[in-house]
C-alpha atoms as a PDB file:
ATOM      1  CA  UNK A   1      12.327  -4.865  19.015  1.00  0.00           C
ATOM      2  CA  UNK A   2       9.511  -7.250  18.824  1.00  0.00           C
ATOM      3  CA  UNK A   3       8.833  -9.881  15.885  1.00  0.00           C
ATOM      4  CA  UNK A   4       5.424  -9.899  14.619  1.00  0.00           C
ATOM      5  CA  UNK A   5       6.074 -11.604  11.441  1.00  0.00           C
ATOM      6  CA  UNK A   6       9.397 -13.834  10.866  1.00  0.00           C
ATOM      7  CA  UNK A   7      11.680 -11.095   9.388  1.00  0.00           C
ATOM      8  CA  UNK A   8       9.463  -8.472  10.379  1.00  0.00           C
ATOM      9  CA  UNK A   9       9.776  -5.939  13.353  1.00  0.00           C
ATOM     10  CA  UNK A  10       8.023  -3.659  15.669  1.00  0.00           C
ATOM     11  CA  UNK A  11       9.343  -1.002  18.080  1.00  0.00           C
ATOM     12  CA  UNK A  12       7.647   1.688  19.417  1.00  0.00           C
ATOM     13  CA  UNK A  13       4.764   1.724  17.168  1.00  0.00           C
ATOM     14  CA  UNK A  14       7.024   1.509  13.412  1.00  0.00           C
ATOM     15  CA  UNK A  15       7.391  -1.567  11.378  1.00  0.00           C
ATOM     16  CA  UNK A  16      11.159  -2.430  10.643  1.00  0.00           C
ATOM     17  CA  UNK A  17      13.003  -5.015   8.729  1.00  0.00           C
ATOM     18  CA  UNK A  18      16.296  -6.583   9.221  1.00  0.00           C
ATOM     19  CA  UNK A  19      18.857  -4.534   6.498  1.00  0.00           C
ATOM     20  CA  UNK A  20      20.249  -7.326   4.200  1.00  0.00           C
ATOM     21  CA  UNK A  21      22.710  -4.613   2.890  1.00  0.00           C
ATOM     22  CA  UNK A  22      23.946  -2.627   6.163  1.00  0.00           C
ATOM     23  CA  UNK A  23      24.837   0.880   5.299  1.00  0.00           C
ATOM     24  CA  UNK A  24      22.578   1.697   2.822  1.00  0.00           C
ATOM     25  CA  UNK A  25      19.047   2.922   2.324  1.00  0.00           C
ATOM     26  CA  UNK A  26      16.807   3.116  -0.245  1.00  0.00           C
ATOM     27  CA  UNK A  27      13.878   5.682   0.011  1.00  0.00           C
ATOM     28  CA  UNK A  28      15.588   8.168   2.999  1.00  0.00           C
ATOM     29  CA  UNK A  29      14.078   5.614   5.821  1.00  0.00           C
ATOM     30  CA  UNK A  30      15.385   5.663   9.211  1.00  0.00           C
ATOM     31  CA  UNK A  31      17.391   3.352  10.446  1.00  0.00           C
ATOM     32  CA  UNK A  32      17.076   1.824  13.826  1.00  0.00           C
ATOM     33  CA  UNK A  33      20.595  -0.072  15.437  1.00  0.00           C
ATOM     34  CA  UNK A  34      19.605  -2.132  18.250  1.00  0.00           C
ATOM     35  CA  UNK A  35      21.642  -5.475  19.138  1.00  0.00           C
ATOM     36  CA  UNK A  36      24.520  -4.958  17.400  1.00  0.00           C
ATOM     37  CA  UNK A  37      22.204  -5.089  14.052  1.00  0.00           C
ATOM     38  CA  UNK A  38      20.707  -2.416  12.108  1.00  0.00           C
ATOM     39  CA  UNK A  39      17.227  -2.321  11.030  1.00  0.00           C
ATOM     40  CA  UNK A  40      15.368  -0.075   8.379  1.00  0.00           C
ATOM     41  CA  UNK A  41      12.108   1.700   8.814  1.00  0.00           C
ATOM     42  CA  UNK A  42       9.067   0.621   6.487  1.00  0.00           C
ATOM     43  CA  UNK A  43       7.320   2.895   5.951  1.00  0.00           C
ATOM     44  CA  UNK A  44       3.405   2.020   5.435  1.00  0.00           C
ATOM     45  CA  UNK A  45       2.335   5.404   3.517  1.00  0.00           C
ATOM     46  CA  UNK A  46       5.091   4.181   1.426  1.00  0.00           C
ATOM     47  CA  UNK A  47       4.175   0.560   0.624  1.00  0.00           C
ATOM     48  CA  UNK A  48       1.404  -1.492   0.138  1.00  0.00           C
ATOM     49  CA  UNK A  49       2.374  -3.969   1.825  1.00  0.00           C
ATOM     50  CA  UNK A  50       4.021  -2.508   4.732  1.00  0.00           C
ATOM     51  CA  UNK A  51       0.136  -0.522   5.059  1.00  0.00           C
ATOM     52  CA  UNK A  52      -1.524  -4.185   4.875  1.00  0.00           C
ATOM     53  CA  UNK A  53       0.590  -5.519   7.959  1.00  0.00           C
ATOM     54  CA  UNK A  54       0.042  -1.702   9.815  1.00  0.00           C
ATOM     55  CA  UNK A  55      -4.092  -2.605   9.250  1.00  0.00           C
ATOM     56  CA  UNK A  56      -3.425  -5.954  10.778  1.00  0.00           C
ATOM     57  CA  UNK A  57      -2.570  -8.698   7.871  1.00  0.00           C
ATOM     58  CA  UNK A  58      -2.680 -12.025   9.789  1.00  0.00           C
ATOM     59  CA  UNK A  59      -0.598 -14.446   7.790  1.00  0.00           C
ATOM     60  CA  UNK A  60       2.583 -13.421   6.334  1.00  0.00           C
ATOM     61  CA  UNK A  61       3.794 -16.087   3.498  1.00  0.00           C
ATOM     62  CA  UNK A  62       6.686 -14.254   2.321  1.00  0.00           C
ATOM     63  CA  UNK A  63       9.671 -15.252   4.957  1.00  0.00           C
ATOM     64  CA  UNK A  64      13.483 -15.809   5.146  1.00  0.00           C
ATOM     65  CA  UNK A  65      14.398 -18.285   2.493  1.00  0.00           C
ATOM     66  CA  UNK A  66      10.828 -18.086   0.415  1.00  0.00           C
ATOM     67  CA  UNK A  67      11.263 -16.932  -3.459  1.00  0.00           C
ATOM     68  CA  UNK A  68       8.900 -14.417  -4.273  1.00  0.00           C
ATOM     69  CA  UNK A  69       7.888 -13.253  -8.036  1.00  0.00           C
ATOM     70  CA  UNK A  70       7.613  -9.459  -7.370  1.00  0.00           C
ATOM     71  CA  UNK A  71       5.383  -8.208 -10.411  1.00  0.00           C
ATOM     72  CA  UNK A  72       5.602  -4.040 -10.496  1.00  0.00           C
ATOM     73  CA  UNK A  73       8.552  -3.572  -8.687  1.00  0.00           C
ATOM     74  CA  UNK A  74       8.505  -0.015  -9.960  1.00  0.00           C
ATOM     75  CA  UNK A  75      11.582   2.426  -7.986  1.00  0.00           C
ATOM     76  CA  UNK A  76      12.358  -1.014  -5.472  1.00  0.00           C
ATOM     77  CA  UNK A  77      10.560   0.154  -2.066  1.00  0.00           C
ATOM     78  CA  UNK A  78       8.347  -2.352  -0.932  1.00  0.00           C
ATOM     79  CA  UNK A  79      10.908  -4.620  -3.099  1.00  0.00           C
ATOM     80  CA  UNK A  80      14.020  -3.629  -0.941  1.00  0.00           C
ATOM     81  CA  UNK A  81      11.843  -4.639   2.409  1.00  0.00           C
ATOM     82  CA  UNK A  82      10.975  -8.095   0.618  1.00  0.00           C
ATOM     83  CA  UNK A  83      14.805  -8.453  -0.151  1.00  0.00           C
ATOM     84  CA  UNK A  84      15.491  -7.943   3.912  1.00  0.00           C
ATOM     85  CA  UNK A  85      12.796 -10.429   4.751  1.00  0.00           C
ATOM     86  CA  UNK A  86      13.955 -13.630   2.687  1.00  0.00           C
ATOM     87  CA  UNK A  87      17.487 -12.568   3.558  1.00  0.00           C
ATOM     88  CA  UNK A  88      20.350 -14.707   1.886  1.00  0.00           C
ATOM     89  CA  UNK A  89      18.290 -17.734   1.328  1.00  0.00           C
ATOM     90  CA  UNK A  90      15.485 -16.328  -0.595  1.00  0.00           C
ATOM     91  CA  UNK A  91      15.037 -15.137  -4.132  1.00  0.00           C
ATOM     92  CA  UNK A  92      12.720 -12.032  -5.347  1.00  0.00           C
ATOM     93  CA  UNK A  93      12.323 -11.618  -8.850  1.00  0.00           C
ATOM     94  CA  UNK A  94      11.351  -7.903  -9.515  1.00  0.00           C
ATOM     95  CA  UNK A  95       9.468  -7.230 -12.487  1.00  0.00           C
ATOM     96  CA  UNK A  96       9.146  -3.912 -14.065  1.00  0.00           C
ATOM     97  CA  UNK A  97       7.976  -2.855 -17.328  1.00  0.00           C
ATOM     98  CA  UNK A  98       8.965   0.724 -16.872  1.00  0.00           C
ATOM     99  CA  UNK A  99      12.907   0.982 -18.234  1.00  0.00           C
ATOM    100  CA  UNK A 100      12.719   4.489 -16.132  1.00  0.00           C
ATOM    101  CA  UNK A 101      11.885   2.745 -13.104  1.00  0.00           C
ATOM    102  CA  UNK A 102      13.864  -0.202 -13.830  1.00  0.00           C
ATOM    103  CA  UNK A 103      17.516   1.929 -13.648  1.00  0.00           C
ATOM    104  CA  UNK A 104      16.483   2.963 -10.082  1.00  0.00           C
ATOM    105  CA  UNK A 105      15.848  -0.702  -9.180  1.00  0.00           C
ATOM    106  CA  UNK A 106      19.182  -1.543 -10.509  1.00  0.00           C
ATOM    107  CA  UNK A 107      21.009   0.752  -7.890  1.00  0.00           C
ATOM    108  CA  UNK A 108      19.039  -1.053  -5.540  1.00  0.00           C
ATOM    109  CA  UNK A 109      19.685  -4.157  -6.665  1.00  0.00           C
ATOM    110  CA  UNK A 110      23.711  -3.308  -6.686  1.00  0.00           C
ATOM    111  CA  UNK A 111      23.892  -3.999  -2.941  1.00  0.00           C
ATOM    112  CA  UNK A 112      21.484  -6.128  -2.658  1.00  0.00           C
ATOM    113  CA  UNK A 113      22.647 -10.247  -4.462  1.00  0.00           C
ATOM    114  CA  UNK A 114      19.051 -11.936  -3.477  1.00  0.00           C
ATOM    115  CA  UNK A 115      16.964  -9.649  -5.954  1.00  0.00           C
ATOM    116  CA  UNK A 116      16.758 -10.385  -9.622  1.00  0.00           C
ATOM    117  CA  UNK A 117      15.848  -7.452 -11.805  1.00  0.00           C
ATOM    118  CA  UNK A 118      13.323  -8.348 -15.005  1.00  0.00           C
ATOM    119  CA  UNK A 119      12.312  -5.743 -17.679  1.00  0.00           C
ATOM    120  CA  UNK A 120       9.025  -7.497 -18.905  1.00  0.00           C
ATOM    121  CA  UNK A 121       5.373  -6.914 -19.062  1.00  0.00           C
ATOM    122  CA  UNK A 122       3.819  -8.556 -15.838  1.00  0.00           C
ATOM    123  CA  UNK A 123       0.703  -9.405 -18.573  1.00  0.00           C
ATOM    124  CA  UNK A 124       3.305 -11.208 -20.938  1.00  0.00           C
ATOM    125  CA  UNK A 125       4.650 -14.153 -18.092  1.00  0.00           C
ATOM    126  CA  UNK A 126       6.212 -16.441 -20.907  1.00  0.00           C
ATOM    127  CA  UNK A 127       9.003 -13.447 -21.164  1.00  0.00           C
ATOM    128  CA  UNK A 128      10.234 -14.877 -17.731  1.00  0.00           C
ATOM    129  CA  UNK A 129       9.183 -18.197 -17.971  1.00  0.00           C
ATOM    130  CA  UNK A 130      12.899 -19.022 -16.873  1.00  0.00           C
ATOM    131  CA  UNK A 131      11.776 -17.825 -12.813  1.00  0.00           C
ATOM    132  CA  UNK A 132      10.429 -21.179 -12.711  1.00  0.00           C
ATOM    133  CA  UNK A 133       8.407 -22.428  -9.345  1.00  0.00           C
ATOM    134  CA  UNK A 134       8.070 -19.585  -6.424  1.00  0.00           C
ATOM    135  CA  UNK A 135       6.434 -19.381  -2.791  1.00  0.00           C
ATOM    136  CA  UNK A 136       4.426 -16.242  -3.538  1.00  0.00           C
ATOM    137  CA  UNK A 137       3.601 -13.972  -6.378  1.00  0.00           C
ATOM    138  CA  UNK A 138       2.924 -10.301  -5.111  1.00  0.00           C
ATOM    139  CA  UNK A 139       0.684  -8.064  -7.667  1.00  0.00           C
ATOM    140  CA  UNK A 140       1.243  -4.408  -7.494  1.00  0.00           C
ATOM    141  CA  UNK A 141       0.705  -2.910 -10.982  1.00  0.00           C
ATOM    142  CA  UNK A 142      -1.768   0.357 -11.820  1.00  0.00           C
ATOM    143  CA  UNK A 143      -3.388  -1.899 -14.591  1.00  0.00           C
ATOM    144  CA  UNK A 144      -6.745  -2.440 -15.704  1.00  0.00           C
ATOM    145  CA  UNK A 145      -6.288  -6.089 -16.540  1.00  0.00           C
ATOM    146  CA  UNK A 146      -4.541  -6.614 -12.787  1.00  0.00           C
ATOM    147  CA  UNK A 147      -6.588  -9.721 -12.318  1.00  0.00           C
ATOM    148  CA  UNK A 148      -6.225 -11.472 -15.207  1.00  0.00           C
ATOM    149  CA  UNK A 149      -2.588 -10.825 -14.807  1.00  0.00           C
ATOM    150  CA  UNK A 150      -2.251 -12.715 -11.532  1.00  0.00           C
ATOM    151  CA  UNK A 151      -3.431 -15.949 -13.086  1.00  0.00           C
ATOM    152  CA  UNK A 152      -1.434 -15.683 -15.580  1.00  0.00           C
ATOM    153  CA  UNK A 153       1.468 -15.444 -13.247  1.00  0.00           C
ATOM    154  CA  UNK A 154      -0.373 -18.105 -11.078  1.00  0.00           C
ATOM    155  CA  UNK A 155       1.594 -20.904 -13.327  1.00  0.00           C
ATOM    156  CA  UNK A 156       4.452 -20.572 -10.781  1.00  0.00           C
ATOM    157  CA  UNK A 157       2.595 -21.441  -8.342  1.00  0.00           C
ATOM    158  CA  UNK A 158       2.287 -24.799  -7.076  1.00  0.00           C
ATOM    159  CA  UNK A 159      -1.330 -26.014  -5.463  1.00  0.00           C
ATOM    160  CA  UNK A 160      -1.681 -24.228  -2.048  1.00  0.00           C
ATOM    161  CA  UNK A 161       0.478 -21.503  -2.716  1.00  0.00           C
ATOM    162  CA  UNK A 162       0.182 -18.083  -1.824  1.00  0.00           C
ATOM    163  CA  UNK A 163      -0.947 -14.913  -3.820  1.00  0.00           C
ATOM    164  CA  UNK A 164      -1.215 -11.207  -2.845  1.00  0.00           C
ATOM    165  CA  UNK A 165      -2.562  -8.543  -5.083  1.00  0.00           C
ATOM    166  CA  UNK A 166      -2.860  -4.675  -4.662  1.00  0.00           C
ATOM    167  CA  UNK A 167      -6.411  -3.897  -5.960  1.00  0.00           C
ATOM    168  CA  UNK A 168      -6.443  -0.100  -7.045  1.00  0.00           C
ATOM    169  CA  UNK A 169      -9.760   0.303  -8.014  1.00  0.00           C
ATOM    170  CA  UNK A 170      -8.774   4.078  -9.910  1.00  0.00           C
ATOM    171  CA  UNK A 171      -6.900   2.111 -12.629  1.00  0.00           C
ATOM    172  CA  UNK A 172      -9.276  -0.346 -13.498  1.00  0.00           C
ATOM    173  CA  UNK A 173     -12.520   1.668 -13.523  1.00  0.00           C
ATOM    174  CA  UNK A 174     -13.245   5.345 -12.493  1.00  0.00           C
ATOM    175  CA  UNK A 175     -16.647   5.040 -13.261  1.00  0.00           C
ATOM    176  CA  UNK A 176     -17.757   2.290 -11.017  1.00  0.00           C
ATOM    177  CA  UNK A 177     -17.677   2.453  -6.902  1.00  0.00           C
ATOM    178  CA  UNK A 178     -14.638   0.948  -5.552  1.00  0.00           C
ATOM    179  CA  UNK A 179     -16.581  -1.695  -4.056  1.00  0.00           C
ATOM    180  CA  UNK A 180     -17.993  -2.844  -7.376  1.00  0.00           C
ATOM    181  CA  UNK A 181     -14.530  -3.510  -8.588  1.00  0.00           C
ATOM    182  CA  UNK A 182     -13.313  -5.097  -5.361  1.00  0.00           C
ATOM    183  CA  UNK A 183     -16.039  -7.680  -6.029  1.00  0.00           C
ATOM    184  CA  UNK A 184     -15.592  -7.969  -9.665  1.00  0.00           C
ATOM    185  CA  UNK A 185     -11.988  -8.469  -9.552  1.00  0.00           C
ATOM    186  CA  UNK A 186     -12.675 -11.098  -6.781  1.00  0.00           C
ATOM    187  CA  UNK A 187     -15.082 -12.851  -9.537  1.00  0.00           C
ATOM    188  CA  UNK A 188     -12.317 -13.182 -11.609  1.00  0.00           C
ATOM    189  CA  UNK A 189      -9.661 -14.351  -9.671  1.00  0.00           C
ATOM    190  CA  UNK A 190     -12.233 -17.134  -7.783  1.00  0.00           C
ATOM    191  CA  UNK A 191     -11.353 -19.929 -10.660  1.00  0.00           C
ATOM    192  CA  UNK A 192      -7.546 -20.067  -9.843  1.00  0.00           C
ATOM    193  CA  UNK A 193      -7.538 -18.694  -5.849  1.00  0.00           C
ATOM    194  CA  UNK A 194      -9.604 -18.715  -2.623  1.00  0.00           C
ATOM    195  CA  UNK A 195      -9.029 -15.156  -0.770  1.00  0.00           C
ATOM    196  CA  UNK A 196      -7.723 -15.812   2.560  1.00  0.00           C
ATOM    197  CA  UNK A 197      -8.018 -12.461   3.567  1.00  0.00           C
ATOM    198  CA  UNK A 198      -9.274  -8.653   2.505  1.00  0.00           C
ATOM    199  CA  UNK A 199      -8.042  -5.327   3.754  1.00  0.00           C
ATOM    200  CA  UNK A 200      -8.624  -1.994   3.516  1.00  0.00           C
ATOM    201  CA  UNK A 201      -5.284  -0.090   2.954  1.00  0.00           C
ATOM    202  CA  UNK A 202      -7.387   3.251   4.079  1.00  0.00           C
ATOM    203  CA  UNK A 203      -5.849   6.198   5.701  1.00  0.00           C
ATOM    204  CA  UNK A 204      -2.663   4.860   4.107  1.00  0.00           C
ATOM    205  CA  UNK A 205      -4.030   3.994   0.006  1.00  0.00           C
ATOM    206  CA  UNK A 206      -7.194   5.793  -1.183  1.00  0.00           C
ATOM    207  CA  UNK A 207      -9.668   2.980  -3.101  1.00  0.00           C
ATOM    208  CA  UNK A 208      -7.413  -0.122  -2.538  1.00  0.00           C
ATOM    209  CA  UNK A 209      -8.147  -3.307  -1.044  1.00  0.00           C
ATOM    210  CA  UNK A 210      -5.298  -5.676  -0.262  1.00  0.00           C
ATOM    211  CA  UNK A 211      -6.077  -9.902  -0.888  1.00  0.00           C
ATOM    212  CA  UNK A 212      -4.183 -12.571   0.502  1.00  0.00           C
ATOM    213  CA  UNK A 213      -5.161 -15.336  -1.816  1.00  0.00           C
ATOM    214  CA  UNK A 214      -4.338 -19.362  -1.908  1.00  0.00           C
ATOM    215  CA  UNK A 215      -3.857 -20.970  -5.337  1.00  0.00           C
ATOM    216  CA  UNK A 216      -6.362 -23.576  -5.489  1.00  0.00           C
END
């Protein structure tokens, strides 16, 4: 089992994470027991962010003990995988307009202390003003105001700290090339973040590209 990111595994070619409720899964993942520990499969197909470390994300700000504001935590997949990461320490705050979505989240949440469960509109942050200051704010909503939304959300954010956003071009404008949105999005996230880095989430997301941003 090899570490690539602090809280974040790889053995024999799958990503894992460190279970922060043993026993349990979440999506049907398989589960790995190696060391006396157990350790779920993420599965990239399944996450946007698990497919932005499989194309070969560099820098990894969300680690054990940061406090992540979660906005679109939808069913809790890529959410339950933050939760194992910042372990017992950390803090996610999982946002989720959908109240659908947001009863799945809460079975998730029933084993797992370190994630907070909001029922708010990610465009409306004064709703959870109460999160106060966090390490990073991960964007993952089907929107077509998905930029605008992340600075809003960038007020809990101190100076220098980090941002990544989901871009899915599909939901913000069918008529345009996904390129032309990649760079117009970019435009209008430029006044509050620098992009640190850009990736494709091809094979695993059709017309998405994943930023890692900085809070200027």
């Amino acid at each position: 089992m090899r570490e690539i990111f602090r809280g974040v595994y790889e053995e024999g070619g799958k990503l894992y994470t460190l279970n922060f409720a043993p026993g349990t899964k979440v999506y049907g993942e398989d589960v790995l027991r190696a060391g006396g520990k157990e350790y779920r499969s993420w599965m990239p197909s399944r996450s946007k962010l698990g497919s932005a470390i499989k194309k070969g994300l560099k820098e990894m700000p969300i680690m054990p003990g940061s406090k992540v504001l979660y906005l679109g935590a939808a069913t809790g997949t890529t959410v339950s995988h933050v939760s194992d990461i910042v372990g017992g320490e950390g803090e996610v705050y999982a946002v989720e307009i959908s109240a659908h979505s947001m009863k799945s989240l809460l079975q998730v949440c029933e084993h797992r202390g370190n994630i907070i469960p909001i029922l708010a509109d990610a465009g409306r942050p004064q709703e959870y003003e109460e999160v106060g200051g966090v390490d990073v704010v991960f964007e993952d909503v089907a929107h077509p105001d998905q930029a605008e939304m992340m600075v809003k959300n960038a007020r809990f954010l101190g100076k220098g700290g980090y941002a990544m956003i989901a871009i899915k071009s599909q939901s913000i404008d069918v008529t345009k090339r996904p390129e032309e949105i990649y760079a117009r999005v970019e435009k209008e996230l430029e006044g509050t973040f620098e992009v640190v880095e850009r990736i494709s989430l091809e094979p695993y997301e059709r017309d998405h590209l994943f930023l890692l941003l900085r809070k200027k």
